[in-house]
C-alpha atoms as a PDB file:
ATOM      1  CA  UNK A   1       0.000   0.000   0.000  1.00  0.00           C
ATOM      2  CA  UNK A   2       2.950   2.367   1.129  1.00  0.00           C
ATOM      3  CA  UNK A   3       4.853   1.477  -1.968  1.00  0.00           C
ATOM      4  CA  UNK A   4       1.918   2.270  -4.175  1.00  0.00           C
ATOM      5  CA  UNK A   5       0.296   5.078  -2.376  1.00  0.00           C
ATOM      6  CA  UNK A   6       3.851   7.219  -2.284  1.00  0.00           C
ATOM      7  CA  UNK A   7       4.562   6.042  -6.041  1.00  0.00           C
ATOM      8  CA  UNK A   8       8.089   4.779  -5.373  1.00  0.00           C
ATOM      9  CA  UNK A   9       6.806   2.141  -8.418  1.00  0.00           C
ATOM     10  CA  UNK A  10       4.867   3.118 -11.621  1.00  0.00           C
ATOM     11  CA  UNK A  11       1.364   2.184 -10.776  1.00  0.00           C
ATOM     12  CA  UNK A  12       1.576  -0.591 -13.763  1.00  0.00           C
ATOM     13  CA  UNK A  13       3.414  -2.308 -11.171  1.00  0.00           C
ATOM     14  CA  UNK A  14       0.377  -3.159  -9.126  1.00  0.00           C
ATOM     15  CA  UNK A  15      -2.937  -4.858  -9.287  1.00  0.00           C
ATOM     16  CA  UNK A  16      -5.859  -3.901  -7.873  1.00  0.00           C
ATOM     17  CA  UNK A  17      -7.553  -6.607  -5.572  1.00  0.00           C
ATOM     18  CA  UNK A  18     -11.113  -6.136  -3.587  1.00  0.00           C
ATOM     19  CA  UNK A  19     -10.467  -7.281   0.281  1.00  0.00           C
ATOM     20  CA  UNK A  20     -11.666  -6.066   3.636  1.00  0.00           C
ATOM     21  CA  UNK A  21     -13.833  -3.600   1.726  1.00  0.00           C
ATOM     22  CA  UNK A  22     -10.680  -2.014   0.428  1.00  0.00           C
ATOM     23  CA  UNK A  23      -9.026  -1.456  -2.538  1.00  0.00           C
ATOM     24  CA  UNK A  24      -5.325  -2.944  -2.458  1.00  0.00           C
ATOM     25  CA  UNK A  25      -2.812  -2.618  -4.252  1.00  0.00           C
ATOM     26  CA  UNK A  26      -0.478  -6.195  -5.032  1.00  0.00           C
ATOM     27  CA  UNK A  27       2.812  -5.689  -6.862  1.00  0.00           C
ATOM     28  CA  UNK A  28       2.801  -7.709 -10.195  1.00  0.00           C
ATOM     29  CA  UNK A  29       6.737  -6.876 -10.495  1.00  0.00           C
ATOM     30  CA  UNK A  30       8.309 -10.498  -9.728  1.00  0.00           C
ATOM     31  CA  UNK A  31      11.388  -9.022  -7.920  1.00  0.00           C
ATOM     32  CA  UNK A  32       9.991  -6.870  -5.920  1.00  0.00           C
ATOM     33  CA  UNK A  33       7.157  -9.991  -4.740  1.00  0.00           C
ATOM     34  CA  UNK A  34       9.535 -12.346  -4.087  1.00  0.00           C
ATOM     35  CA  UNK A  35      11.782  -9.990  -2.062  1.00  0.00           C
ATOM     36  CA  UNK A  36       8.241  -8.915   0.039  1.00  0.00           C
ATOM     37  CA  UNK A  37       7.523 -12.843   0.406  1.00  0.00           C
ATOM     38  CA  UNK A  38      10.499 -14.125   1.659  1.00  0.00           C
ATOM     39  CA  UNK A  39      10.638 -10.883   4.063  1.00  0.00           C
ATOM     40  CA  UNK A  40       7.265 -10.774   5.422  1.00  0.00           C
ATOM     41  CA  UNK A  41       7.462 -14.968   5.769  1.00  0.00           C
ATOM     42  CA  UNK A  42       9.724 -14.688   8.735  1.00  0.00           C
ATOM     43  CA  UNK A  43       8.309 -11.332   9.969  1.00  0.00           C
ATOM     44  CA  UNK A  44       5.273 -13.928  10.519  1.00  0.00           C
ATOM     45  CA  UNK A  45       7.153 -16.578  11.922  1.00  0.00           C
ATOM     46  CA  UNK A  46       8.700 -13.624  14.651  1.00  0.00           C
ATOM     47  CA  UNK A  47       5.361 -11.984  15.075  1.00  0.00           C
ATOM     48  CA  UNK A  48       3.405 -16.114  15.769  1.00  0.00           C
ATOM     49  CA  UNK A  49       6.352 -16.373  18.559  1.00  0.00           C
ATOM     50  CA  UNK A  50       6.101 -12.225  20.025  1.00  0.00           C
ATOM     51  CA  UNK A  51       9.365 -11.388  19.351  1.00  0.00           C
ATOM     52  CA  UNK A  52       8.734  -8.189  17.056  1.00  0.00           C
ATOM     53  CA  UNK A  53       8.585  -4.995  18.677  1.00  0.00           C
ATOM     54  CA  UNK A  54       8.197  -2.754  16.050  1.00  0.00           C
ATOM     55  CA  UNK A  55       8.226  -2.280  12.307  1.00  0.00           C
ATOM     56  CA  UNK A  56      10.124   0.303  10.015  1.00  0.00           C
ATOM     57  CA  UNK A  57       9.764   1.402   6.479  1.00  0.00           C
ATOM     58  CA  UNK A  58      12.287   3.802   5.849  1.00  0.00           C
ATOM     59  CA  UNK A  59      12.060   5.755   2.463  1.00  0.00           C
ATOM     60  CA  UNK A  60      14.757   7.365   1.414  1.00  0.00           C
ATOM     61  CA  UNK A  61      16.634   9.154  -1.592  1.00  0.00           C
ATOM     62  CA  UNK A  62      18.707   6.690  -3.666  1.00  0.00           C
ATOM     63  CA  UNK A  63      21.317   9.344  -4.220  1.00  0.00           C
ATOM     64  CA  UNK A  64      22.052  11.298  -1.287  1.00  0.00           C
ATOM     65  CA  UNK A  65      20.349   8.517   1.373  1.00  0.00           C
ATOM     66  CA  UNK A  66      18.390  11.055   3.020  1.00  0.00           C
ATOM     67  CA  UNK A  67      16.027   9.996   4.429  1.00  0.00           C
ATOM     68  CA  UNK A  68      12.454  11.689   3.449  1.00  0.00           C
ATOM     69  CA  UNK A  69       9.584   9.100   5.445  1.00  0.00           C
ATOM     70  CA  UNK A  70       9.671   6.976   8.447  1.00  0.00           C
ATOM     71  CA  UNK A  71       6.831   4.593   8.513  1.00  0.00           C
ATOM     72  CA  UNK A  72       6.844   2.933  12.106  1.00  0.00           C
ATOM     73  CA  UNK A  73       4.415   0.046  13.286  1.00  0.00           C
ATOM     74  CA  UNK A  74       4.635  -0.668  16.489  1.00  0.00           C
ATOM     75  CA  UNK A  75       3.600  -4.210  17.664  1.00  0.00           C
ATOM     76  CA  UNK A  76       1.816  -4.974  20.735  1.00  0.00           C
ATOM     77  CA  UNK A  77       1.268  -8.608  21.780  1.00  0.00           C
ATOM     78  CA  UNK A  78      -1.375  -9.854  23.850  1.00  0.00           C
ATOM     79  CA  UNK A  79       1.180 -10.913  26.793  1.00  0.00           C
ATOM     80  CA  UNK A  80      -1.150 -13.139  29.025  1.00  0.00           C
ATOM     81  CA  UNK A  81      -2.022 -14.942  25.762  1.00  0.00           C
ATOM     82  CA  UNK A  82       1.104 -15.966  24.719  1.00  0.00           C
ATOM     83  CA  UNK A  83       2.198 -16.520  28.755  1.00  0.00           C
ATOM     84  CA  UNK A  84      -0.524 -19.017  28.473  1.00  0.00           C
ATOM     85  CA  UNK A  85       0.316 -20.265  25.475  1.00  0.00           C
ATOM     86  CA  UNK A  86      -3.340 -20.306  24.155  1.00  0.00           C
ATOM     87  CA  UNK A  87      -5.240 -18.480  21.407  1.00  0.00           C
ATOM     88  CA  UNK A  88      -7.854 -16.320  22.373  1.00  0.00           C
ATOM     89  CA  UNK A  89     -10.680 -15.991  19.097  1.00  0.00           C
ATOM     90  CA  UNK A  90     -11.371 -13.426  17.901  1.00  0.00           C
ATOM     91  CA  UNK A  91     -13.727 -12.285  15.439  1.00  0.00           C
ATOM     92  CA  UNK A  92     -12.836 -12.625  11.569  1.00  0.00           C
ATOM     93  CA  UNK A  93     -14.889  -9.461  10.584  1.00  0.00           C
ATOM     94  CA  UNK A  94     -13.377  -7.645  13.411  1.00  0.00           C
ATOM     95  CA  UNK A  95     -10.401  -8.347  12.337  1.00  0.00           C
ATOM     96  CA  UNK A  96     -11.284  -7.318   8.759  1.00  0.00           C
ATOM     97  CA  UNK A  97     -12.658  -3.869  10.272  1.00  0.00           C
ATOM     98  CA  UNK A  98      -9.315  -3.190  12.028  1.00  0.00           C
ATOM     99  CA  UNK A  99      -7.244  -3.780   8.654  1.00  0.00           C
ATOM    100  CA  UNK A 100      -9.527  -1.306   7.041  1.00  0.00           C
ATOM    101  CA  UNK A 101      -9.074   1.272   9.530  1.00  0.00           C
ATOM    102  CA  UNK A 102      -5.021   1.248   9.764  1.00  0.00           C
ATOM    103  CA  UNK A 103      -5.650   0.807   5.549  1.00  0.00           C
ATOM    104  CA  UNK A 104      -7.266   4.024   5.677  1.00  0.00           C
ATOM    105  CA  UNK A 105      -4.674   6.155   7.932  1.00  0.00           C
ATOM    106  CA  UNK A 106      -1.969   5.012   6.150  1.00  0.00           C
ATOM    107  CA  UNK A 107      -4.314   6.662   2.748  1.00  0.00           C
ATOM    108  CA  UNK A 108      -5.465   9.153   4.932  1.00  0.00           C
ATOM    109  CA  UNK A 109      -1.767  10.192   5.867  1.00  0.00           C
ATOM    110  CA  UNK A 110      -0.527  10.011   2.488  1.00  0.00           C
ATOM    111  CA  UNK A 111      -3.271  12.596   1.365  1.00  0.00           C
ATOM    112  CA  UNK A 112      -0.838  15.178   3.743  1.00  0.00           C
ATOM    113  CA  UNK A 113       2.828  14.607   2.440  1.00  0.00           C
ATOM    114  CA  UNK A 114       4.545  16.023  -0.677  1.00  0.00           C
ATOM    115  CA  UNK A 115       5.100  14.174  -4.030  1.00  0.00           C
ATOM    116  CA  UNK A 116       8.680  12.225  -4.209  1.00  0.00           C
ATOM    117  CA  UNK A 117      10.165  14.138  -6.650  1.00  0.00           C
ATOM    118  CA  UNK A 118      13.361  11.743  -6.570  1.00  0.00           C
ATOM    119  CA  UNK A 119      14.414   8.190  -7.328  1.00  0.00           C
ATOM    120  CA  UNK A 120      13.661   6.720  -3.701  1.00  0.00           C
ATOM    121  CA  UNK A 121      14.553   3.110  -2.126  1.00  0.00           C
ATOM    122  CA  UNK A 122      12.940   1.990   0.771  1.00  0.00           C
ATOM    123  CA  UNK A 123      14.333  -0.448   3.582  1.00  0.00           C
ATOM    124  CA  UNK A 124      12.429  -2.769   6.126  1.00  0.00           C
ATOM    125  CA  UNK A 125      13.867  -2.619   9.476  1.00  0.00           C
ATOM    126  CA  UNK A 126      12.694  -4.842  12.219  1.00  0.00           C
ATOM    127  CA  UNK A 127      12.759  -4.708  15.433  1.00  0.00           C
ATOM    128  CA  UNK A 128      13.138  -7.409  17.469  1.00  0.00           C
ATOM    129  CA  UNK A 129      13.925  -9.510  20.815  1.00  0.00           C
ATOM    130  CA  UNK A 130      17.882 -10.153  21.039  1.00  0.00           C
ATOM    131  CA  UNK A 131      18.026 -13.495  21.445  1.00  0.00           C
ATOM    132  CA  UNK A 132      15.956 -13.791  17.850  1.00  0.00           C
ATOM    133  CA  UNK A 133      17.478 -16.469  15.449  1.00  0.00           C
ATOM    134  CA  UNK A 134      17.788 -15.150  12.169  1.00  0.00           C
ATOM    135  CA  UNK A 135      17.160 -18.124   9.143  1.00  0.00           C
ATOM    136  CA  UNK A 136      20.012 -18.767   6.666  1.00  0.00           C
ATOM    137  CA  UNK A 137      17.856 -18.491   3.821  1.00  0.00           C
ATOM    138  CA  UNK A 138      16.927 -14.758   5.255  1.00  0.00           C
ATOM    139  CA  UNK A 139      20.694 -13.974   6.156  1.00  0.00           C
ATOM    140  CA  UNK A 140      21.363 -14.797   2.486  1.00  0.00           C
ATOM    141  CA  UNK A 141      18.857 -12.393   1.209  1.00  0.00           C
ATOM    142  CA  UNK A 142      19.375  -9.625   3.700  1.00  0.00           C
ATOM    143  CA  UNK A 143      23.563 -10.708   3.257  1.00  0.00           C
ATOM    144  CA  UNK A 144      24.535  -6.468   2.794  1.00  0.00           C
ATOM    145  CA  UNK A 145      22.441  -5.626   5.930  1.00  0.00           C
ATOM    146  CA  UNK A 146      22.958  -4.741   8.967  1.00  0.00           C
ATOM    147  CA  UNK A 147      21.824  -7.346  11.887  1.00  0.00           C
ATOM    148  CA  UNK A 148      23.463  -6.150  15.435  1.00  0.00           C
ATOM    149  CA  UNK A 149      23.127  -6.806  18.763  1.00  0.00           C
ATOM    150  CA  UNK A 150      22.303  -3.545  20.279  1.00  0.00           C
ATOM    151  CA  UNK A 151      24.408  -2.809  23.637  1.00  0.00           C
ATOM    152  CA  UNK A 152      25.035   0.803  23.441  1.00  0.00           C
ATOM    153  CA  UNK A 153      21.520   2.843  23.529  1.00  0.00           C
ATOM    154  CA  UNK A 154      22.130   4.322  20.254  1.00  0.00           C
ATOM    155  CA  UNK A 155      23.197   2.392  16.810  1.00  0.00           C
ATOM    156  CA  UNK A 156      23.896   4.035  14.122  1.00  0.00           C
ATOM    157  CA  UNK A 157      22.233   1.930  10.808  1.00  0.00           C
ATOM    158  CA  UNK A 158      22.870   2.759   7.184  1.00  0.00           C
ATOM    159  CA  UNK A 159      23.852   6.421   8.287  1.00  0.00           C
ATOM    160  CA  UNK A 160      20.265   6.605  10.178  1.00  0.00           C
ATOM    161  CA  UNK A 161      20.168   7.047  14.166  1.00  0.00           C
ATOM    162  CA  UNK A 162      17.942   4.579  16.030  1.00  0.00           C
ATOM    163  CA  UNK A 163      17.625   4.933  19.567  1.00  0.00           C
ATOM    164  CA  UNK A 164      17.155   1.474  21.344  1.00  0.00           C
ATOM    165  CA  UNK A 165      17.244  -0.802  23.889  1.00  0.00           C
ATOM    166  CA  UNK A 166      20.090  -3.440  25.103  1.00  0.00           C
ATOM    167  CA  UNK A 167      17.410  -6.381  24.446  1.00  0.00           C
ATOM    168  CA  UNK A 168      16.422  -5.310  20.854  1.00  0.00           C
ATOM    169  CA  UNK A 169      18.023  -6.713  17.686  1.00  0.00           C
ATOM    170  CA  UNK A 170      17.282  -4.533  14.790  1.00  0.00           C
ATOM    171  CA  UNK A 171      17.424  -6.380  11.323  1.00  0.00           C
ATOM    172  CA  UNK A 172      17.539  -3.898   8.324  1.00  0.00           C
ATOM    173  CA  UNK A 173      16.774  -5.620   5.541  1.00  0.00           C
ATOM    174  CA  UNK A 174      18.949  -3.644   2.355  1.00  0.00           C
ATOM    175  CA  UNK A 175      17.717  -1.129  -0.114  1.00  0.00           C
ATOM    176  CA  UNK A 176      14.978  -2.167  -2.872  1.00  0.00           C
ATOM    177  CA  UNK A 177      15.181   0.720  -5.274  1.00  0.00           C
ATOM    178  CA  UNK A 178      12.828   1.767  -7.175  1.00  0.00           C
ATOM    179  CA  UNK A 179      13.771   4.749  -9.942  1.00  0.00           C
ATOM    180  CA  UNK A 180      11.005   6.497 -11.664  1.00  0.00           C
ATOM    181  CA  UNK A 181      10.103   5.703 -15.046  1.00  0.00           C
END
């Protein structure tokens, strides 16, 4: 949605698909998927054990790496759930309902901020637990990132400051650029 929404692709890179009420936008571009599979298949496998804290897509300039958006998504787990190690239900239409509603800030906050006017990348940082195995298959994709175990309270990432914790790992998966056509 970001990716569409803030044009860092030509919008022939996306098809339209009706879900949760919404229009969404799916890339088409096979790169670009495959990349966003692998990615957001062990950003499920963290998130099914809570060990995410928080979400990052960074936008920035290809040539200068300034940065120009920070989109954060902050994770909450239900803690007495997973203590118990139980699911609690919940509905499927609520859950459709709260989709569409973070669907339509993210629009809604879009309608605010200029046009890119540059050839922008964005990058995916995670945040999570430090004790957090991270896959082979994943290390070989992310293999130019940075993965560090934070023990100072500030890191410095890809020339970006992030202030964090001693118990946070924060995984940045690399630069996908996407140049204006």
């Amino acid at each position: 949605m970001i990716l569409f929404q803030r044009a860092l692709y030509d919008p022939d890179s996306f098809d339209v698909v009706k879900k949760y009420g919404l229009s969404l936008y799916i890339t088409n571009d096979e790169g670009l998927s495959t990349y966003l599979k692998c990615v957001l298949k062990q950003l499920a496998e963290w998130l099914a054990l809570g060990q995410v804290k928080k979400v990052v897509i960074v936008i920035a300039e290809v040539e200068s790496k300034e940065v120009m958006e920070r989109w954060t998504f902050n994770i909450e787990c239900d803690k007495e759930a997973f203590e118990a190690k139980e699911a609690r239900e919940k509905d499927i239409k609520e859950i459709h309902k709260e989709i569409a509603a973070l669907m339509r800030q993210i629009t809604g906050a879009i309608t605010f901020l200029p046009l890119l006017d540059k050839p922008c990348s964005f990058d995916i940082l995670i945040y999570t637990h430090s004790d957090v195995e991270v896959p082979g298959e994943v290390r070989m994709l992310i293999a130019s990132c940075c993965i560090c175990s934070i023990s100072l309270a500030v890191l410095l990432i890809v020339g970006l400051v992030c202030l964090a914790d001693p118990y946070t790992h924060v995984l940045s998966v690399p630069s996908f650029c996407a140049l204006f056509v």
